[in-house]
Protein backbone atom coordinates (compact mmCIF):
# COMPACT_ATOMS: atom_id res chain seq x y z
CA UNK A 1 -0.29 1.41 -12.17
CA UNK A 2 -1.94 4.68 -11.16
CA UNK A 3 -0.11 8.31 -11.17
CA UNK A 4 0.14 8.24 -7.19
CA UNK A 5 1.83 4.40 -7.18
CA UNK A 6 4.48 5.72 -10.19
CA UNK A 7 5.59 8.94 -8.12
CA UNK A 8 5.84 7.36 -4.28
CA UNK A 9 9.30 7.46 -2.53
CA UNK A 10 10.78 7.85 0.52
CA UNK A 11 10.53 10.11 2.88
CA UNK A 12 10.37 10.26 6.65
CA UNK A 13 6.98 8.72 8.55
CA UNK A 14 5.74 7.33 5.18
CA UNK A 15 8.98 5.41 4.32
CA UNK A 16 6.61 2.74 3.80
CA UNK A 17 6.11 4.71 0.15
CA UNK A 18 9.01 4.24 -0.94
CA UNK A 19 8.05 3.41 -4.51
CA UNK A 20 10.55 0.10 -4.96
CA UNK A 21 8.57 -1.11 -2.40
CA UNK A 22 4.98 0.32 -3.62
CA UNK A 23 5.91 -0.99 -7.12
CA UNK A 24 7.20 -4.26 -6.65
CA UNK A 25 5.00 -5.39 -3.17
CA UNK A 26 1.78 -3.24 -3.48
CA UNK A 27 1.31 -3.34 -6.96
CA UNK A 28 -1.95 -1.18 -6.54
CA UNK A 29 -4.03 -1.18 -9.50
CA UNK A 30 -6.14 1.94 -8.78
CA UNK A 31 -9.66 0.12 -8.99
CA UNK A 32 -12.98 1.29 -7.47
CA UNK A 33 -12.72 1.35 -4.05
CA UNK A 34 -15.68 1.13 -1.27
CA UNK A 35 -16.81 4.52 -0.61
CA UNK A 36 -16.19 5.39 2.85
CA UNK A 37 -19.22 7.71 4.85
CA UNK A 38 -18.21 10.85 6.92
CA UNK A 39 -18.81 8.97 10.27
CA UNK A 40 -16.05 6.08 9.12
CA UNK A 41 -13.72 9.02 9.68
CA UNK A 42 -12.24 10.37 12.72
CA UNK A 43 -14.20 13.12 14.09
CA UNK A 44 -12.18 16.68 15.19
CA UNK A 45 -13.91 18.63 17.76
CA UNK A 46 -16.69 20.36 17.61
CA UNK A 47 -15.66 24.10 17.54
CA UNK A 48 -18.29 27.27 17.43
CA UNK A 49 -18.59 29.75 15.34
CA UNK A 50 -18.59 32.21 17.75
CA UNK A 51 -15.57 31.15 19.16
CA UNK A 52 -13.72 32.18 16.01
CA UNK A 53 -16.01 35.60 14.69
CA UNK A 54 -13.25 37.77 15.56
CA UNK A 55 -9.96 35.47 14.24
CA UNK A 56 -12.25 35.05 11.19
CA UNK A 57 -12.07 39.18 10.75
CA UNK A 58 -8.35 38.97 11.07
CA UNK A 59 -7.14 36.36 8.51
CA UNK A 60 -7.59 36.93 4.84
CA UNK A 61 -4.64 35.48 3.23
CA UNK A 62 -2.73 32.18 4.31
CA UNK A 63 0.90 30.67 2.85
CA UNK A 64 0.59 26.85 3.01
CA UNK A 65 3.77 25.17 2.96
CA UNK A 66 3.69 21.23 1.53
CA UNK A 67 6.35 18.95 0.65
CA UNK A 68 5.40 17.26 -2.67
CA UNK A 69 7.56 14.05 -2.21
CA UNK A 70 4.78 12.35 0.23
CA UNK A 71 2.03 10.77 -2.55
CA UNK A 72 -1.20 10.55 -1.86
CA UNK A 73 -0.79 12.99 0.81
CA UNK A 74 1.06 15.55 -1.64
CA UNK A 75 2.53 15.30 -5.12
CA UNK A 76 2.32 16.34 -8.38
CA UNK A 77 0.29 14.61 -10.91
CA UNK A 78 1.32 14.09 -14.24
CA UNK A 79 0.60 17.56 -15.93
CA UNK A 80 2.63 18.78 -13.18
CA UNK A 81 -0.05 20.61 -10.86
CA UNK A 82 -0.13 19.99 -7.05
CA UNK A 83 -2.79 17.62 -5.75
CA UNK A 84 -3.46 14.66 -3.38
CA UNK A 85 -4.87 14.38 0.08
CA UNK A 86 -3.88 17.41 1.82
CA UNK A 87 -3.76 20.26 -0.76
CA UNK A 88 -7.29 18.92 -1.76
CA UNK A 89 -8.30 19.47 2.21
CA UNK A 90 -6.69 22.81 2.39
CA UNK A 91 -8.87 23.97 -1.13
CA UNK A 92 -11.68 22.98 0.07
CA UNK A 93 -11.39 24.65 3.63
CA UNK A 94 -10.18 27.90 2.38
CA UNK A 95 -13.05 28.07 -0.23
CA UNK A 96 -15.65 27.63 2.76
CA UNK A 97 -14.06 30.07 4.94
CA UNK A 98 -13.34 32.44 1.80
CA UNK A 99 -10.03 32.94 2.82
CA UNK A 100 -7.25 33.42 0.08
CA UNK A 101 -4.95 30.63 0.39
CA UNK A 102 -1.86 29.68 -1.74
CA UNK A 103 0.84 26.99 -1.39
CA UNK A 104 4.33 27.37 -1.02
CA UNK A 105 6.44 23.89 -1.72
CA UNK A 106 9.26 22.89 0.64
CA UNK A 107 11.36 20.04 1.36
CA UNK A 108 10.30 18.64 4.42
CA UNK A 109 13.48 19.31 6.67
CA UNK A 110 13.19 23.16 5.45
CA UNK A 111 9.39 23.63 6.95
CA UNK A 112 10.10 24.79 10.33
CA UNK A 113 12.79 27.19 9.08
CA UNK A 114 9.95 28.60 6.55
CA UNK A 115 7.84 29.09 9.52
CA UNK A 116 10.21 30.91 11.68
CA UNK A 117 11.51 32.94 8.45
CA UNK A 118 8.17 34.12 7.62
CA UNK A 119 8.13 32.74 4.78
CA UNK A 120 5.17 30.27 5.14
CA UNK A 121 2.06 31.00 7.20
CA UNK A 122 0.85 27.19 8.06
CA UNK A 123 3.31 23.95 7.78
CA UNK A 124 0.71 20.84 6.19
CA UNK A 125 3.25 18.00 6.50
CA UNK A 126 3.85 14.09 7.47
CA UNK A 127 5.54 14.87 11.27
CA UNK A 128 4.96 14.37 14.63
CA UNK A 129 5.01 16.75 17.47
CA UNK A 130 7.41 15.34 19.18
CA UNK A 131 9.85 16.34 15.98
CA UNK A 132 8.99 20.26 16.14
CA UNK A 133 10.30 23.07 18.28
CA UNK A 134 7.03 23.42 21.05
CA UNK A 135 8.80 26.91 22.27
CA UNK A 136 8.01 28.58 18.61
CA UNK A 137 5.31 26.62 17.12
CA UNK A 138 1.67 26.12 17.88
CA UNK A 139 -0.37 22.95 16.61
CA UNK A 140 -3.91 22.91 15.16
CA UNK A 141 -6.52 19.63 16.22
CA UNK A 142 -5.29 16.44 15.08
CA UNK A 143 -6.69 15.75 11.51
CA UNK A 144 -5.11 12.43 10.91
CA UNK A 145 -3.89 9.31 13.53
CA UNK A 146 -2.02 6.76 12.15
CA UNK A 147 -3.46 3.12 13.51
CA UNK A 148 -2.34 -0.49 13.49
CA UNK A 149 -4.18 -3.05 12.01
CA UNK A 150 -4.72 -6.68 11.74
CA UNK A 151 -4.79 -8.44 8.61
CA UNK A 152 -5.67 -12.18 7.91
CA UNK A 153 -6.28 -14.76 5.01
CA UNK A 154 -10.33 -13.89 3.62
CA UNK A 155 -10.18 -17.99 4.56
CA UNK A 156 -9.09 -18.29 8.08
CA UNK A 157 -11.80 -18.47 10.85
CA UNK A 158 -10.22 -15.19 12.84
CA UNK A 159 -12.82 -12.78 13.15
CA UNK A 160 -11.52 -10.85 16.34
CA UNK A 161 -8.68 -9.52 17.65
CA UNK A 162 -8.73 -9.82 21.21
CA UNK A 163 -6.46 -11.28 23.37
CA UNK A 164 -8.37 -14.19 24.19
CA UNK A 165 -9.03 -14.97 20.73
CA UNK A 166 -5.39 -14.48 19.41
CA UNK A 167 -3.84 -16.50 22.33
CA UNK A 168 -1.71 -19.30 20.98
CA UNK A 169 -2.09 -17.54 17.45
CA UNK A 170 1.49 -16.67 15.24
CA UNK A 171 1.20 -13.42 15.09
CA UNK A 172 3.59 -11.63 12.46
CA UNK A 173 5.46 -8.44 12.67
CA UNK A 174 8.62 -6.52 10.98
CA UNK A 175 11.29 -6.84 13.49
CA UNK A 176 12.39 -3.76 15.72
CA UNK A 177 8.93 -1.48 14.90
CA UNK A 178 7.04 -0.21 17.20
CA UNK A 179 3.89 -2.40 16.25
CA UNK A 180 6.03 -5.31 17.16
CA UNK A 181 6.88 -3.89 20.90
CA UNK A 182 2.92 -2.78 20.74
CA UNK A 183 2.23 -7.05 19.87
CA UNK A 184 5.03 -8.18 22.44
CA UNK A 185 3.56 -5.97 25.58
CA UNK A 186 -0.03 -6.55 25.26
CA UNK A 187 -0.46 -10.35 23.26
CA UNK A 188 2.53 -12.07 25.05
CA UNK A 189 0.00 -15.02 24.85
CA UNK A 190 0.34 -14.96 21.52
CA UNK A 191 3.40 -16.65 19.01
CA UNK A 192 4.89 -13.39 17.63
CA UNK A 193 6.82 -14.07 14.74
CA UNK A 194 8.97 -11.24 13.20
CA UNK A 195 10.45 -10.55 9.71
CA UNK A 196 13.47 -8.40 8.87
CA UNK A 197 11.10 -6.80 6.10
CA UNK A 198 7.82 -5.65 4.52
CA UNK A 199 8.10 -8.45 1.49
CA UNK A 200 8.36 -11.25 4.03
CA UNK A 201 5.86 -10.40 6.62
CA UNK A 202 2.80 -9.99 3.94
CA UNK A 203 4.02 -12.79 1.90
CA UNK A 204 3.77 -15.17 5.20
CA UNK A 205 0.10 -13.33 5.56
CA UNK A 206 -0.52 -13.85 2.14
CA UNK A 207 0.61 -17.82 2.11
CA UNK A 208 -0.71 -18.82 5.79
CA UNK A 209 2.89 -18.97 7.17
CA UNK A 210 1.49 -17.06 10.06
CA UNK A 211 -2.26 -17.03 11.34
CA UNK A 212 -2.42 -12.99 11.33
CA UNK A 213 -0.09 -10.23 10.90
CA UNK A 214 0.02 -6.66 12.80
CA UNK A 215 1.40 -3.26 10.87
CA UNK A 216 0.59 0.27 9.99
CA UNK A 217 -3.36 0.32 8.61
CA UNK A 218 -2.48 2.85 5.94
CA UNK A 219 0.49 0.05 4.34
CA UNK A 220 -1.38 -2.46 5.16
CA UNK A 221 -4.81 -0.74 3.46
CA UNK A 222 -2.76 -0.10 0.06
CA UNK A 223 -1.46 -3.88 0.25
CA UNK A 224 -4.57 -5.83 0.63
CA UNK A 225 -6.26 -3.03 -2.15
CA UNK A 226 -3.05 -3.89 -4.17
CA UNK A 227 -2.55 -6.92 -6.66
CA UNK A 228 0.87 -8.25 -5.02
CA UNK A 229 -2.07 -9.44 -2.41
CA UNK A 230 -3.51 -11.29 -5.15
CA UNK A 231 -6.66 -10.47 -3.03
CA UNK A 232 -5.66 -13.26 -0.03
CA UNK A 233 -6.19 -10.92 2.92
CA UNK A 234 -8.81 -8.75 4.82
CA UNK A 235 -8.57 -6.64 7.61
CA UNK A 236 -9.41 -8.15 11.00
CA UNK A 237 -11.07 -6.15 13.84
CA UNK A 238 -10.92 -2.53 14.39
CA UNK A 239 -7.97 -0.16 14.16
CA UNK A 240 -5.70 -0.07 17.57
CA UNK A 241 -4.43 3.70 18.95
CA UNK A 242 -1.09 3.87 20.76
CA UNK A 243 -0.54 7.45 21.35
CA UNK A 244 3.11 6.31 22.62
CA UNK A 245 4.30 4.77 19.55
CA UNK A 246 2.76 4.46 16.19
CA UNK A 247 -0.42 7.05 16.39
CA UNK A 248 1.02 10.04 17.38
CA UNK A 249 -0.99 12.91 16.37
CA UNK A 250 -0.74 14.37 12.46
CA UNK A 251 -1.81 18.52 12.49
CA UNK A 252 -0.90 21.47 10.69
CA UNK A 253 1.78 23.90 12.31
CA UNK A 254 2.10 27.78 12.80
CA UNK A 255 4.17 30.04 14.82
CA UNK A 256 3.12 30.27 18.50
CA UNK A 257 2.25 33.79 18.32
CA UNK A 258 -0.55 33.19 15.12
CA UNK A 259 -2.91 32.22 17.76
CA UNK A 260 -5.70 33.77 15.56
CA UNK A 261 -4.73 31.37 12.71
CA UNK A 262 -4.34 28.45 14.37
CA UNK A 263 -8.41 29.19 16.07
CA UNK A 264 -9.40 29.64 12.06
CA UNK A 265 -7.76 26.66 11.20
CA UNK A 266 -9.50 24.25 13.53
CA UNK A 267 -12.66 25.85 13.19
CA UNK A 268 -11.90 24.96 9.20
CA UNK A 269 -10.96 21.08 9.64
CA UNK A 270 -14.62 21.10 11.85
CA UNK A 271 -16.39 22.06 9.24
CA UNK A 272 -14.66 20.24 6.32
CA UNK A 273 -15.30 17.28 8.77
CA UNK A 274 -18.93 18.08 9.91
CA UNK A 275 -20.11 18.78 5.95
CA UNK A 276 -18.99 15.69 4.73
CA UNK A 277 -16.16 16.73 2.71
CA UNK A 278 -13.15 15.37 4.50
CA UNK A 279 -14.95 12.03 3.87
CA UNK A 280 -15.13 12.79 -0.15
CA UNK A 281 -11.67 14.20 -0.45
CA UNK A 282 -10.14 11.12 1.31
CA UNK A 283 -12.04 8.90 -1.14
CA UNK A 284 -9.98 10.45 -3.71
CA UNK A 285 -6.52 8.78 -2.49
CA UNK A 286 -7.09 5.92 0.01
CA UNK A 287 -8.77 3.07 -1.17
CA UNK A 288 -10.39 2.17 2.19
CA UNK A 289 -10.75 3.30 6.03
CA UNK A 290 -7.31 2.87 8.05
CA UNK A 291 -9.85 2.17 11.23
């Protein structure tokens, strides 16, 4: 098992880490993965140059703040250095801007304290904005959605995921999640069938108990890469965005009043998008494209 499988756990929006669960269900392996191109990716918007010439002037140093409990989005390898998704993103934007950057490590439920406290410049963490204080914090652009997915046998004759095609279908779901109220408003033609956990809705994928099943592309993505799967299942269709419940927007976080910041920032995550690098960095730590 790979360095990012041994060190996941739990921890708030990516509970689906948890590494009893990545360990016994997922069993990734860590093999070669299809290399994904910049336009598989989401795409931030497009922000000018000359929109940001003067913010540019006025930020020279920035204090990242970054849990390192959330593999592959941050965690220590084993030699003990900081790495994974979003460290990697931040390096590689702060060496294009030339802006001196450093990371500060805090626990999750500490990062909007460190903000307010001055003691970190930018939160990068796994929360949505619906969690964070909107009077004293400021958001950048977006630079990660989570999406559902469908996921069927490689053998069954499913190849879209329409209503019309998945009338009649059993459609599986863990009980109580917001994918499952997603399923239940908008495929009531459908059979859904619901599971009480992770173990028992991919194992019904995985032994045709149900003709399709409907989660979080990112679990989903290290489950079918994994060898649990024993390679039974594919993704079906595109990835679905419900802005209400499970794709609420993922962005880094600075005091209201850093306005300046917050301009350099997005200009950053453009450009990191735009140049291709987002697309390499994320190569790094997801095995393939959660849309």
């Amino acid at each position: 098992m790979n360095t990012v499988a041994q060190r996941i756990r739990q921890r708030g929006w990516l509970s689906f880490f948890k590494i009893a669960v990545f360990a016994a269900l997922i069993g990734f392996s860590g093999g070669v993965a299809p290399v994904l191109a910049a336009d598989e990716l989401p795409m931030f918007r497009q922000v000018a140059k000359g929109d940001v010439t003067t913010s540019l002037r006025k930020v020279r140093r920035v204090r990242f703040a970054v849990d390192t409990q959330f593999p592959p989005f941050a965690f220590r390898d084993t030699a003990g250095a900081l790495t994974g998704f979003l460290p990697l993103s931040v390096d590689a934007m702060c060496a294009d801007l030339k802006i001196k950057c450093e990371f500060v490590i805090h626990d999750t439920v500490n990062m909007e304290g460190a903000l307010t406290a001055n003691e970190a410049d930018v939160a990068v963490y796994m929360k949505g904005r619906d969690e964070l204080d909107f009077e004293k914090l400021e958001f950048t652009r977006p630079f990660l959605r989570p999406f559902g997915r469908f996921a069927a046998r490689t053998s069954s004759p499913i190849r879209k995921t329409d209503v019309r095609t998945l009338a009649g279908k059993r459609i599986g779901v863990r009980a109580g999640t917001t994918h499952a109220s997603f399923i239940k408003q908008y495929f009531n033609r459908s059979l859904l069938v619901t599971y009480s956990n992770h173990e028992a809705l991919y194992e019904a994928a995985r032994t045709g108990k149900v003709d399709i099943v409907f989660d979080d592309a990112f679990r989903l993505m290290f489950w079918l890469q994994g060898t649990i799967s024993r390679q039974c299942c594919h993704f079906v269709g595109r990835g679905y965005l419900d802005p209400s419940r499970f794709s609420k927007p993922l962005s880094m976080v600075v005091r209201r009043e850093d306005n300046d910041l917050r301009k350099v920032l997005d200009y950053g995550l453009d450009r990191l998008q735009t140049s291709g690098r987002f697309a390499l960095i994320y190569n790094r730590f997801f095995p393939q494209s959660p849309y």
